[in-house]
C-alpha atoms as a PDB file:
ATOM      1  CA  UNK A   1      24.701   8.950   8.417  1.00  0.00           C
ATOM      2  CA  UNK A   2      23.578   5.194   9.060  1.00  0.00           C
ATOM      3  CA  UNK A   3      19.912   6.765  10.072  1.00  0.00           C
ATOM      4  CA  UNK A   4      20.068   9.079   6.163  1.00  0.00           C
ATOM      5  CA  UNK A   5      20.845   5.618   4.887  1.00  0.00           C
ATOM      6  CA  UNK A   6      18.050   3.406   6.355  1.00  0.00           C
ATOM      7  CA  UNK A   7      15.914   6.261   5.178  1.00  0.00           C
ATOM      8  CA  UNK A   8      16.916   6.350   1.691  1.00  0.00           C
ATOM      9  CA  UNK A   9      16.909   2.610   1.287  1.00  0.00           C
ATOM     10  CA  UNK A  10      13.241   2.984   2.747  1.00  0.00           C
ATOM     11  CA  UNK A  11      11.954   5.516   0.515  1.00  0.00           C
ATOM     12  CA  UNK A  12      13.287   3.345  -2.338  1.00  0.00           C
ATOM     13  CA  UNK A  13      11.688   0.001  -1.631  1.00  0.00           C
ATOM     14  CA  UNK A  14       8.558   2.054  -0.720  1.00  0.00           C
ATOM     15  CA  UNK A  15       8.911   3.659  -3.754  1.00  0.00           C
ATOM     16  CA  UNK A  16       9.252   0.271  -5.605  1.00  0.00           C
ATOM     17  CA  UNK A  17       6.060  -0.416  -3.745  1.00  0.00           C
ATOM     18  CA  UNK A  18       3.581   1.902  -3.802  1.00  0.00           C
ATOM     19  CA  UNK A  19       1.018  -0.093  -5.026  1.00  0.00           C
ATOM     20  CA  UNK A  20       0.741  -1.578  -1.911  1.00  0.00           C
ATOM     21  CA  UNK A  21       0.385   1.566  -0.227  1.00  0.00           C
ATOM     22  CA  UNK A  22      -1.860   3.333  -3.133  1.00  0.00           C
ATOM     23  CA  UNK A  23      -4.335   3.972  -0.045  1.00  0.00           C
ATOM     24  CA  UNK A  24      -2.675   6.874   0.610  1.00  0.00           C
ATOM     25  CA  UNK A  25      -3.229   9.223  -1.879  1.00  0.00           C
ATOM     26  CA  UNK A  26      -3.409  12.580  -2.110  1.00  0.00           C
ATOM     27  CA  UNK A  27      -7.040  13.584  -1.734  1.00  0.00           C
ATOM     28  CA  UNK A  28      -7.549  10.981   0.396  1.00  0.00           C
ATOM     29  CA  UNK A  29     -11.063  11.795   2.405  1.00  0.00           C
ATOM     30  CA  UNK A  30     -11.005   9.294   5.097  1.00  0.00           C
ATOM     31  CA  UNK A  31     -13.118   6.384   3.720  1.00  0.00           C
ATOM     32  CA  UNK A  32     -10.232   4.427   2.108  1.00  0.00           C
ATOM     33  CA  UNK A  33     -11.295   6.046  -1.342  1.00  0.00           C
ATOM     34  CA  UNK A  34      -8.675   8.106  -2.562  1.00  0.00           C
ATOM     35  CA  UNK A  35     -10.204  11.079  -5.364  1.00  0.00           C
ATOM     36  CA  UNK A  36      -7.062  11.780  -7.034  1.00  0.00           C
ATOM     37  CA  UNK A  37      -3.648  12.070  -7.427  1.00  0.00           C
ATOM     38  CA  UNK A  38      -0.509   9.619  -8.388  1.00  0.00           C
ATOM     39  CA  UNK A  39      -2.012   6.877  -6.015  1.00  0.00           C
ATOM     40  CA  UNK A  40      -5.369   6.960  -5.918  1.00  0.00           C
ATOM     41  CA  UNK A  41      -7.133   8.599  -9.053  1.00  0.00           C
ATOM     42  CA  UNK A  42      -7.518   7.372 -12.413  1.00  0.00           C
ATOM     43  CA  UNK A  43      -4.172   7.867 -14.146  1.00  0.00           C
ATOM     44  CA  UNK A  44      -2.650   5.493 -16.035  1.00  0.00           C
ATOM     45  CA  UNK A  45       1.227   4.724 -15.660  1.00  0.00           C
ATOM     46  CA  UNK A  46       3.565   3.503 -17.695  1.00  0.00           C
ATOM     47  CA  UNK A  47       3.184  -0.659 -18.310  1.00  0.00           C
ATOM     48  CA  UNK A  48      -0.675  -0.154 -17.722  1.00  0.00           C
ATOM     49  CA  UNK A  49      -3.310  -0.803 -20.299  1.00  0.00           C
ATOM     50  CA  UNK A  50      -7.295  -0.505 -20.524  1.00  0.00           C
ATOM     51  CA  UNK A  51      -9.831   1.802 -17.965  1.00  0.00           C
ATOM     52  CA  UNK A  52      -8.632   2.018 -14.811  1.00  0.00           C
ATOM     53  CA  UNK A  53      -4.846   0.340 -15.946  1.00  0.00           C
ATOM     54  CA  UNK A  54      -6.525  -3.545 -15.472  1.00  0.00           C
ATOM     55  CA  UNK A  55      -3.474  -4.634 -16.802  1.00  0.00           C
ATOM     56  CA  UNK A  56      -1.621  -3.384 -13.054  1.00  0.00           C
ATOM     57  CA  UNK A  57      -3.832  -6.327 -11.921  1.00  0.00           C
ATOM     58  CA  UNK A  58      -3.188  -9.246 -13.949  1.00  0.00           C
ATOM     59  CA  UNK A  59       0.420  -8.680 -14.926  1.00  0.00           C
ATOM     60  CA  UNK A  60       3.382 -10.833 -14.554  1.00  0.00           C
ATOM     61  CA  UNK A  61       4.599  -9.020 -11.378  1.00  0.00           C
ATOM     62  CA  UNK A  62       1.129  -8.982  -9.351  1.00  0.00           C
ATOM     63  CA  UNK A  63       1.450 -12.508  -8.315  1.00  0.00           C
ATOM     64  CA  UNK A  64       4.916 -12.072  -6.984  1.00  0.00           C
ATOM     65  CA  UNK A  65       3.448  -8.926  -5.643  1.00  0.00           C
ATOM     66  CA  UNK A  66       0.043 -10.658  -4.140  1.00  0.00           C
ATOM     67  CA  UNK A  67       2.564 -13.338  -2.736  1.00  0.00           C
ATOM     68  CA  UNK A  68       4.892 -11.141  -1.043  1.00  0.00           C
ATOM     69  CA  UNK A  69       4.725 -11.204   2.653  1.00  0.00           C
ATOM     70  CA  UNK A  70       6.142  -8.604   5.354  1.00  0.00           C
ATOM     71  CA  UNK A  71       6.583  -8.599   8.476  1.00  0.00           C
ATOM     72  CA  UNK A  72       5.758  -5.701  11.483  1.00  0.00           C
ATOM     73  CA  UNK A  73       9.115  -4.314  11.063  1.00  0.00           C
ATOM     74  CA  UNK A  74       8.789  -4.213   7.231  1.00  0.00           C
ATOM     75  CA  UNK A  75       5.610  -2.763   7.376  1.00  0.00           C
ATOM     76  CA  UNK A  76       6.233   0.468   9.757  1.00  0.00           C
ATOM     77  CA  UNK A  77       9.364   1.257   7.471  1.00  0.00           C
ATOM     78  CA  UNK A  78       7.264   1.106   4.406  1.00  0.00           C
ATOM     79  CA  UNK A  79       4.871   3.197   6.899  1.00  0.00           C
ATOM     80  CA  UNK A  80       7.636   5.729   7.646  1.00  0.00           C
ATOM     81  CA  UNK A  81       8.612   5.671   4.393  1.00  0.00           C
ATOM     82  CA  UNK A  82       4.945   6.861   2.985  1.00  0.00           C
ATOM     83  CA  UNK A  83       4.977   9.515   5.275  1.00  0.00           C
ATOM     84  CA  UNK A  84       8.121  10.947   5.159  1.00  0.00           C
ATOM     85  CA  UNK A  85       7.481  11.009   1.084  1.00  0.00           C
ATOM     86  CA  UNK A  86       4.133  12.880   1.661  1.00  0.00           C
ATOM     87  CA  UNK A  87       5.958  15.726   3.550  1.00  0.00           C
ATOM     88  CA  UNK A  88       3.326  16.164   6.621  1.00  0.00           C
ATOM     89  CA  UNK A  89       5.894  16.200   9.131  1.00  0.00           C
ATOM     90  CA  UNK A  90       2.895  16.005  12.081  1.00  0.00           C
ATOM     91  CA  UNK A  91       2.216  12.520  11.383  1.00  0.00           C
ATOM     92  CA  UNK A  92       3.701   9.176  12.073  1.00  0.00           C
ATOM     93  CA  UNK A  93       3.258   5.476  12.685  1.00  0.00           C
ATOM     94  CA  UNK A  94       1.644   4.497  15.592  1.00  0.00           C
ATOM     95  CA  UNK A  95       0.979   1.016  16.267  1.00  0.00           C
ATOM     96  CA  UNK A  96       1.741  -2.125  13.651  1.00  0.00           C
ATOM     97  CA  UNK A  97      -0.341  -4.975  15.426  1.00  0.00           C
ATOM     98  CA  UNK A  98       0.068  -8.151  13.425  1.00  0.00           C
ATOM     99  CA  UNK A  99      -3.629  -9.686  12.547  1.00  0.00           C
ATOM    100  CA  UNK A 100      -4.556 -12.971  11.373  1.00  0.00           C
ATOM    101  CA  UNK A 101      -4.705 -11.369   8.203  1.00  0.00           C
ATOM    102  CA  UNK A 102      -1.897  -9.169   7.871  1.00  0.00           C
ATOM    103  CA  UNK A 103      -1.799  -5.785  10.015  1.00  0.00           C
ATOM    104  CA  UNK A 104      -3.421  -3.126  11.689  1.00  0.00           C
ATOM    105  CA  UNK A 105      -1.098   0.040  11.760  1.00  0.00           C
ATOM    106  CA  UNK A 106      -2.271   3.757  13.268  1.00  0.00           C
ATOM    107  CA  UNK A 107      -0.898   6.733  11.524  1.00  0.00           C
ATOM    108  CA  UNK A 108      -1.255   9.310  14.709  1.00  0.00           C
ATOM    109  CA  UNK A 109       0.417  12.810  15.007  1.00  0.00           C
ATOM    110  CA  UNK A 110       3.309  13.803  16.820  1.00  0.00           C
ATOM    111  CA  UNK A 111       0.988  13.941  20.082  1.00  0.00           C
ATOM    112  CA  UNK A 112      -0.723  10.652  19.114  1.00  0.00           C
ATOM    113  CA  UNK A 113      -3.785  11.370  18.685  1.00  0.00           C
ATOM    114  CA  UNK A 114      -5.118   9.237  16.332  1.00  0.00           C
ATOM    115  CA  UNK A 115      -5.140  10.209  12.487  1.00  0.00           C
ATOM    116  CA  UNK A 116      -6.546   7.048  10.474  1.00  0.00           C
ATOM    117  CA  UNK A 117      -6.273   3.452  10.984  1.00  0.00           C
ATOM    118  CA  UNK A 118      -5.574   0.976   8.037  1.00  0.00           C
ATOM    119  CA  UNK A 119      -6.545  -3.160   7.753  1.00  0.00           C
ATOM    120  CA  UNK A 120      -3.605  -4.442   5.569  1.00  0.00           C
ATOM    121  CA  UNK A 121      -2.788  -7.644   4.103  1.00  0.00           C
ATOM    122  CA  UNK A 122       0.604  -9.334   4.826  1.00  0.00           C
ATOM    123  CA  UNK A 123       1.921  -7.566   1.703  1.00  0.00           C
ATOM    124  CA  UNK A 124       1.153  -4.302   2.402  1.00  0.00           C
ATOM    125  CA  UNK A 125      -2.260  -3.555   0.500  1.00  0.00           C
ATOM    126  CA  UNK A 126      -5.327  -2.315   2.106  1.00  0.00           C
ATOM    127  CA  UNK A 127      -6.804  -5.810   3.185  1.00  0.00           C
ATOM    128  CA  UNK A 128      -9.990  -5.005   1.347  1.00  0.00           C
ATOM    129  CA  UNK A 129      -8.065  -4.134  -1.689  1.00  0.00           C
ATOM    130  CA  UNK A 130      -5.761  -7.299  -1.556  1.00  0.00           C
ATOM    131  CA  UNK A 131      -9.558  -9.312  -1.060  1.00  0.00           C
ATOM    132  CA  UNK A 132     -10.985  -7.967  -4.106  1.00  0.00           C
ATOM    133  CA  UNK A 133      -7.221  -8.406  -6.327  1.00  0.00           C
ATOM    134  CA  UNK A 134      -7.031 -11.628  -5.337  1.00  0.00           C
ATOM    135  CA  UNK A 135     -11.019 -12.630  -5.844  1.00  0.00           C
ATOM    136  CA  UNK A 136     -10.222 -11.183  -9.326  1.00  0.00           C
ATOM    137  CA  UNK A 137      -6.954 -13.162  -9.931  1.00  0.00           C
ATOM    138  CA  UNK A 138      -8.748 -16.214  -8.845  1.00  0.00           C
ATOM    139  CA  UNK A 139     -11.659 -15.582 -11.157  1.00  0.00           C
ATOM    140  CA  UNK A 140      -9.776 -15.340 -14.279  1.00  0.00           C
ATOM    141  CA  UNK A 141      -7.679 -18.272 -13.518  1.00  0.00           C
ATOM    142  CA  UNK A 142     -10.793 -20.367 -13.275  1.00  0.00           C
ATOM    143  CA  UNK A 143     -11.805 -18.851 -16.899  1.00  0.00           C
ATOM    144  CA  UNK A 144      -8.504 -19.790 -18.035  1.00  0.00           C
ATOM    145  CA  UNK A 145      -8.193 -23.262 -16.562  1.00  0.00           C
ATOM    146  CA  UNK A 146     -11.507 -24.205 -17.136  1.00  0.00           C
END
């Protein structure tokens, strides 16, 4: 019962989160480009405005978002989470190594052999998505302070 409601509360702050973890999408082909789907295509969802839903980047929540930190622990429930919601029940976390920048974490399957492994930022994003956010966020602050 206590495991069913760890789980749940998981799948609900990942759920809360999956911008962070928008790396994982569907058609994901293995070069951190997803093609489609919820998470990684080029829907728009609800709150979003403009091509490509610009407004996800510069809205009042990103900073908070950008800001947020996790730790290891955090991270491999989020992880769990991600998988557990994309129904593959072959795959699971392997290692969360903490980085100066944030994380390294291996998705492996159930025999470990290694799947994909994933550069995030202390918050959760791909580190090389989090990079180009926050050069972005920093960019239009300048315009708008200067």
């Amino acid at each position: 019962m206590k495991k069913t409601i760890m789980m749940a509360a998981a799948l609900a702050t990942a759920l809360s989160t999956s911008s962070a973890f928008a790396w994982w999408g569907d058609n994901d082909n293995n070069d951190g480009k997803s093609g489609g789907g919820c998470y990684g295509g080029h829907q728009m969802h609800q709150g979003q405005k403009g091509h490509h839903g610009r407004h996800g980047t510069r809205g009042p929540g990103m900073k908070e978002q950008m800001n947020r930190s996790y730790t290891a622990d955090e991270t491999r429930t989020l992880a769990e989470a991600r998988l557990l919601r994309k129904g593959n029940p072959n795959l699971k976390v392997g290692e969360v190594i903490p980085t100066d920048n944030g994380y390294k974490l291996t998705i492996v399957t159930k025999d470990n052999s290694l799947v994909k492994e994933r550069e995030l930022a202390k918050n959760g994003m791909p580190l090389e998505r989090y990079n180009a956010i926050k050069k972005r966020m920093d960019a239009w602050e300048s315009r708008q302070n200067g």
